[in-house]
N, C-alpha and C. Protein backbone atom coordinates (compact mmCIF):
# COMPACT_ATOMS: atom_id res chain seq x y z
N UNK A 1 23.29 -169.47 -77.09
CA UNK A 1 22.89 -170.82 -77.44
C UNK A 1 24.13 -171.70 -77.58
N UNK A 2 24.07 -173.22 -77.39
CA UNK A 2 25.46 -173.75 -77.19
C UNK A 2 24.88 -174.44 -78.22
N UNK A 3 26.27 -175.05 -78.87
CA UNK A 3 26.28 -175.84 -80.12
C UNK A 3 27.12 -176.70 -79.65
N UNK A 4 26.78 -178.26 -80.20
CA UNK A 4 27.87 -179.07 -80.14
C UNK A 4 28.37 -179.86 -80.94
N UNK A 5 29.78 -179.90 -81.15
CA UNK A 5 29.76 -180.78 -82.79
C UNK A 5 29.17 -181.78 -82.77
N UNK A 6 28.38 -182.52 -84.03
CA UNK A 6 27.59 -183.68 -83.97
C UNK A 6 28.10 -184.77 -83.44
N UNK A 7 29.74 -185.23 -84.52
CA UNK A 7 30.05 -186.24 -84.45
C UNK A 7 31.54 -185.83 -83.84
N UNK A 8 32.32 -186.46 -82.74
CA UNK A 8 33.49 -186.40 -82.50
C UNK A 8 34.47 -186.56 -83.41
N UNK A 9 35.45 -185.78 -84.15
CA UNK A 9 36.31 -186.27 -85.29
C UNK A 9 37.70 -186.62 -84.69
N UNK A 10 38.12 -187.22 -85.26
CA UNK A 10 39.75 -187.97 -85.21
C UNK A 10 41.01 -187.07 -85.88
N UNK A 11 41.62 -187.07 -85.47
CA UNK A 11 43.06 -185.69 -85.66
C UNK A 11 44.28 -186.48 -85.78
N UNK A 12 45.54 -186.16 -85.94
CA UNK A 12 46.54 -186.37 -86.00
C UNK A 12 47.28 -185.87 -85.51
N UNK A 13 47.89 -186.07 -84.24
CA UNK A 13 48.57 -184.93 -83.29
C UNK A 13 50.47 -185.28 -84.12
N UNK A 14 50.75 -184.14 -82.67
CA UNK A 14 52.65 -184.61 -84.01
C UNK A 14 53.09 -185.62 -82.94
N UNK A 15 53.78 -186.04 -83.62
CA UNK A 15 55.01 -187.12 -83.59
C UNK A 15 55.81 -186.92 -82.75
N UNK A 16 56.58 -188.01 -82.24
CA UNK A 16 58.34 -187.83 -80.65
C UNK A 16 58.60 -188.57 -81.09
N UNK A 17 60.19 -188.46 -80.89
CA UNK A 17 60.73 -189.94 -80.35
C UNK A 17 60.80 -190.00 -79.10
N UNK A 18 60.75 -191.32 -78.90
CA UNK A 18 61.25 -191.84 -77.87
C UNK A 18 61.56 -193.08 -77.92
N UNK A 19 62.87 -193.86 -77.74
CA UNK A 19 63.78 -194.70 -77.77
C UNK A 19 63.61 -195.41 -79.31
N UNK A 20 63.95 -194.16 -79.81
CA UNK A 20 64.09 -194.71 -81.25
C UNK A 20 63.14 -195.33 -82.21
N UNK A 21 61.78 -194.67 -81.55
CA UNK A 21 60.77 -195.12 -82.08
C UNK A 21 59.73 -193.30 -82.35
N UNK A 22 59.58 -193.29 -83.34
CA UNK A 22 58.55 -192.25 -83.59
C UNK A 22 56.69 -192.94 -83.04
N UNK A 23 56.63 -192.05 -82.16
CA UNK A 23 55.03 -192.45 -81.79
C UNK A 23 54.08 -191.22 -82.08
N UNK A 24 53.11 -191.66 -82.73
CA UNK A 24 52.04 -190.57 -83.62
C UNK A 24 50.85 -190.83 -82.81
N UNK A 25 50.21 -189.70 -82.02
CA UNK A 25 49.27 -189.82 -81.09
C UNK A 25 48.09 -189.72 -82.28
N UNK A 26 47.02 -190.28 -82.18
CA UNK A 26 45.43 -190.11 -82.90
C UNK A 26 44.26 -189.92 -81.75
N UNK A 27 43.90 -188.46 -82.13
CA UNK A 27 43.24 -188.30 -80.64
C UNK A 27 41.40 -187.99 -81.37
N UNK A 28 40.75 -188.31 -80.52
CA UNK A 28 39.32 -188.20 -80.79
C UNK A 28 38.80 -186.66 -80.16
N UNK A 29 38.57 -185.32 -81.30
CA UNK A 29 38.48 -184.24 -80.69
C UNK A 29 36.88 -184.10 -80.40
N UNK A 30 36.23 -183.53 -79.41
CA UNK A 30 35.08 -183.16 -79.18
C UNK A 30 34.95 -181.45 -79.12
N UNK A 31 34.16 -180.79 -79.61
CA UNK A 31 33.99 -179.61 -79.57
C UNK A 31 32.51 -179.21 -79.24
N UNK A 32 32.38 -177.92 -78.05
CA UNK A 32 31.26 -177.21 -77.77
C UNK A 32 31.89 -176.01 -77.38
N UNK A 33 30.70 -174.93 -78.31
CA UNK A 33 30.72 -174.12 -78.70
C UNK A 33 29.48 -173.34 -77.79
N UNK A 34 29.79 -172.13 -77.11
CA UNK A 34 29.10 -171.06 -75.95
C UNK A 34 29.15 -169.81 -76.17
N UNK A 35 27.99 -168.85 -77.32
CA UNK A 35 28.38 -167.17 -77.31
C UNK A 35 29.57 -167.44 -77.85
N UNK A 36 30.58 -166.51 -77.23
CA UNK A 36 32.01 -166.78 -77.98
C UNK A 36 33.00 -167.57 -77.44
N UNK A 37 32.19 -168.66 -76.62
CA UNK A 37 33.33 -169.78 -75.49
C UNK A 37 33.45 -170.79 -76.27
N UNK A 38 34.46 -171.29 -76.85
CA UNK A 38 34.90 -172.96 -77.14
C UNK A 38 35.43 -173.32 -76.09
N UNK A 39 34.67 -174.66 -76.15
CA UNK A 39 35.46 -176.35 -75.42
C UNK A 39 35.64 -176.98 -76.14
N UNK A 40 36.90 -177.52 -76.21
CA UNK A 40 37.38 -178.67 -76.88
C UNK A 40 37.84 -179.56 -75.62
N UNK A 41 37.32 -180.73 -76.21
CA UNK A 41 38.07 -182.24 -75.09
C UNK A 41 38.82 -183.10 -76.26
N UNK A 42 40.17 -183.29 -75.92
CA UNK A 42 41.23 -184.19 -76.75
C UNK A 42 41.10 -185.63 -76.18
N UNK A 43 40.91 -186.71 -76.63
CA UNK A 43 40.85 -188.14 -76.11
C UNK A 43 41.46 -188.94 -77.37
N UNK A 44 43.12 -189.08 -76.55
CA UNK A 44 43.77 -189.81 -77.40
C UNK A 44 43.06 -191.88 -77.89
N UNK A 45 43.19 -192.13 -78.73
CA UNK A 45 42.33 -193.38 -79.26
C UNK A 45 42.83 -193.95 -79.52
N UNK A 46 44.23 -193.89 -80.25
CA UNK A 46 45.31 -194.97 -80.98
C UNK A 46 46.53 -194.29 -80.80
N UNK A 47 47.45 -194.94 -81.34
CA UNK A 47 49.19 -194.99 -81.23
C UNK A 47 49.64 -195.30 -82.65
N UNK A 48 49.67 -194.34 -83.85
CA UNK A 48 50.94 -195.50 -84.74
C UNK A 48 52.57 -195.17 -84.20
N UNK A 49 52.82 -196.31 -84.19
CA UNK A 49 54.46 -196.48 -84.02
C UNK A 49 55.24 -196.88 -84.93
N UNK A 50 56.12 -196.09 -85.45
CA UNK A 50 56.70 -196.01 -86.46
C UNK A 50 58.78 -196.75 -85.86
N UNK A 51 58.58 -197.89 -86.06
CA UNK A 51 60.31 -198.23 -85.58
C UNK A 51 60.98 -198.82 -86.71
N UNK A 52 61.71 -197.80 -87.83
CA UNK A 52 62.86 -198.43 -88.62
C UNK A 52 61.68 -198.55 -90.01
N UNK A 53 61.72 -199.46 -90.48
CA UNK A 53 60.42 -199.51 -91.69
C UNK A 53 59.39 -200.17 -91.43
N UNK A 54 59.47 -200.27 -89.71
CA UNK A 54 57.93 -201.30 -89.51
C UNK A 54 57.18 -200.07 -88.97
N UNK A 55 55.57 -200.26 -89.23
CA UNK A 55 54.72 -199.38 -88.38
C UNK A 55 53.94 -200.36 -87.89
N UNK A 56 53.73 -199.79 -86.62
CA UNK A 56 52.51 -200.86 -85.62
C UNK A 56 51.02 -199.37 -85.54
N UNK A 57 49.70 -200.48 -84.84
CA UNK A 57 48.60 -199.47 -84.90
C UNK A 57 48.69 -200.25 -82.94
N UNK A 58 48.56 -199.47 -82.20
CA UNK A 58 47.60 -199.79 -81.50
C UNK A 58 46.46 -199.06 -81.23
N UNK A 59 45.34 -199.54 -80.79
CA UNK A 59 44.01 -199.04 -80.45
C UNK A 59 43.74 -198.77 -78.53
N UNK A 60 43.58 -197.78 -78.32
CA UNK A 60 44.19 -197.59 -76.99
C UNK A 60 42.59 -198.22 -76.24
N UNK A 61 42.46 -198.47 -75.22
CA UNK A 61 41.36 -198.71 -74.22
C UNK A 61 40.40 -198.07 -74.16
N UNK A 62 39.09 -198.11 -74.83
CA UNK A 62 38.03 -196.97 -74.37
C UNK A 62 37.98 -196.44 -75.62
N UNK A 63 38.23 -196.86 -76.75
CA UNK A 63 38.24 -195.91 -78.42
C UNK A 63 37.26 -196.73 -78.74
N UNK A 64 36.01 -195.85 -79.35
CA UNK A 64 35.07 -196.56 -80.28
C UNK A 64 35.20 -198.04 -81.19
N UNK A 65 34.57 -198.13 -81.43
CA UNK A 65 34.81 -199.64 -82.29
C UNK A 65 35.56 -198.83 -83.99
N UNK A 66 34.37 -198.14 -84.15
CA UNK A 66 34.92 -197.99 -85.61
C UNK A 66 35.82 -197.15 -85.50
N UNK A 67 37.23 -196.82 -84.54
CA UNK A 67 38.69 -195.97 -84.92
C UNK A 67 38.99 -196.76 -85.87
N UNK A 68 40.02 -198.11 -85.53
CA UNK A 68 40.19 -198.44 -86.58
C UNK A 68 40.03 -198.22 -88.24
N UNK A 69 38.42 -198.08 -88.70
CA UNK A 69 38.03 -198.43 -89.91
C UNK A 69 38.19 -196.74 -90.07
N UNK A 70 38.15 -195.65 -89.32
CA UNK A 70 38.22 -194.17 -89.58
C UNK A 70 39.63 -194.10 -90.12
N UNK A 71 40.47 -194.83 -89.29
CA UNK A 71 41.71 -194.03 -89.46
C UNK A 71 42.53 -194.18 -91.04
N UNK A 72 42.06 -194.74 -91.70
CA UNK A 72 41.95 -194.81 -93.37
C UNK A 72 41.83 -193.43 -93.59
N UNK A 73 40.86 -192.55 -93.02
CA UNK A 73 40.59 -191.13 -93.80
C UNK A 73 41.50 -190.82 -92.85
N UNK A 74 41.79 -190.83 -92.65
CA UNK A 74 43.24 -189.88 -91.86
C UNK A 74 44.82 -190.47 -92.45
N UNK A 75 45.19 -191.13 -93.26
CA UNK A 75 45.98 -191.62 -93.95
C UNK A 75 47.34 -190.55 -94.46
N UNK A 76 46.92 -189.82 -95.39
CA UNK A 76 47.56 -189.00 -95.77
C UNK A 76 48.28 -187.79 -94.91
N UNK A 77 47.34 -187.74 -93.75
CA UNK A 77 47.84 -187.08 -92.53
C UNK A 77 48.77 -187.64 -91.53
N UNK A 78 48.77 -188.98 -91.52
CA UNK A 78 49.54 -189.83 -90.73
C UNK A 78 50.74 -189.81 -91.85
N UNK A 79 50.77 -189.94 -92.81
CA UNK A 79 52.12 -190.05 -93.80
C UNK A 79 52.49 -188.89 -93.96
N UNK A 80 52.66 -187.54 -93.86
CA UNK A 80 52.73 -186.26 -93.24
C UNK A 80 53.32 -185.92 -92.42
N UNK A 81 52.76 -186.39 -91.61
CA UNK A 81 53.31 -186.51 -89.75
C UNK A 81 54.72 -187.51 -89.69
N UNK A 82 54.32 -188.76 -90.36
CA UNK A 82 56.05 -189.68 -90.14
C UNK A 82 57.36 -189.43 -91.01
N UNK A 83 56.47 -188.05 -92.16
CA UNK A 83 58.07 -187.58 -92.68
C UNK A 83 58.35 -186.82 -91.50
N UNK A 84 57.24 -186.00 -91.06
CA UNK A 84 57.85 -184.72 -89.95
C UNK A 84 58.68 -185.20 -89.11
N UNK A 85 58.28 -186.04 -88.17
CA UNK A 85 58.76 -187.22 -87.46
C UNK A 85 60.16 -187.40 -88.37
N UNK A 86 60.73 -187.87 -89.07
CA UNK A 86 61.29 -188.48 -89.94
C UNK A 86 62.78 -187.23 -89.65
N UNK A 87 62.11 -186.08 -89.73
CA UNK A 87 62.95 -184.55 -90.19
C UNK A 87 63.42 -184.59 -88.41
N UNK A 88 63.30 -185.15 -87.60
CA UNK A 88 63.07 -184.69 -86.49
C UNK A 88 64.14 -186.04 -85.73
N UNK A 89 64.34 -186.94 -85.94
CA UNK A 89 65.03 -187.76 -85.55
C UNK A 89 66.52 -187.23 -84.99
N UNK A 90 66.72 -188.44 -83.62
CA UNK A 90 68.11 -187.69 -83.19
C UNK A 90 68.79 -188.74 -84.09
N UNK A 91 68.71 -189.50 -85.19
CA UNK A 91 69.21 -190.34 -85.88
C UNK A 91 69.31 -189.52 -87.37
N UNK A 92 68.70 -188.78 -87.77
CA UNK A 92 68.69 -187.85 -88.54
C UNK A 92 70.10 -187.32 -89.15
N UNK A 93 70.28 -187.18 -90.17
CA UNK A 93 71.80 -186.42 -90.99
C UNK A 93 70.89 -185.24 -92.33
């Protein structure tokens, strides 16, 4: 019997730099479940960009309406991720 998760949930993938900017992928995971087969589909949704003490959000093309208002519960995970990010810098001492 296949199962499929109800609702698609929102994740917090890790962090890069690139040109001196930490970028934090937010991806929309889908999961179905077969006997003992998982599928998962990753569909990245937003961008925070983290440059110096500014952070930007963008909302990528094709993301539900309500990412935005989700990504509140994902908060503490995103501040998580931009120390990791943070530990990870080629600017780093």
């Amino acid at each position: 019997m296949s199962r499929v998760s109800e609702m698609p949930e929102l994740a917090v993938g890790s962090g890069c730099w690139v040109d001196g900017r930490c970028i934090i992928p937010i991806v929309r995971v889908f999961v179905m479940r077969h006997g003992g087969a998982v599928m998962a589909s990753l569909t990245p949704v937003a961008l925070v960009i983290i440059e110096g003490e500014r952070e930007y959000l963008t909302i990528l093309p094709g993301a539900p309406q309500e990412t935005e208002d989700a990504l509140e519960t994902l908060r503490d995970d995103i501040e998580r991720e931009k120390e990791k990010c943070e530990g990870k810098s080629p600017h780093h001492s």
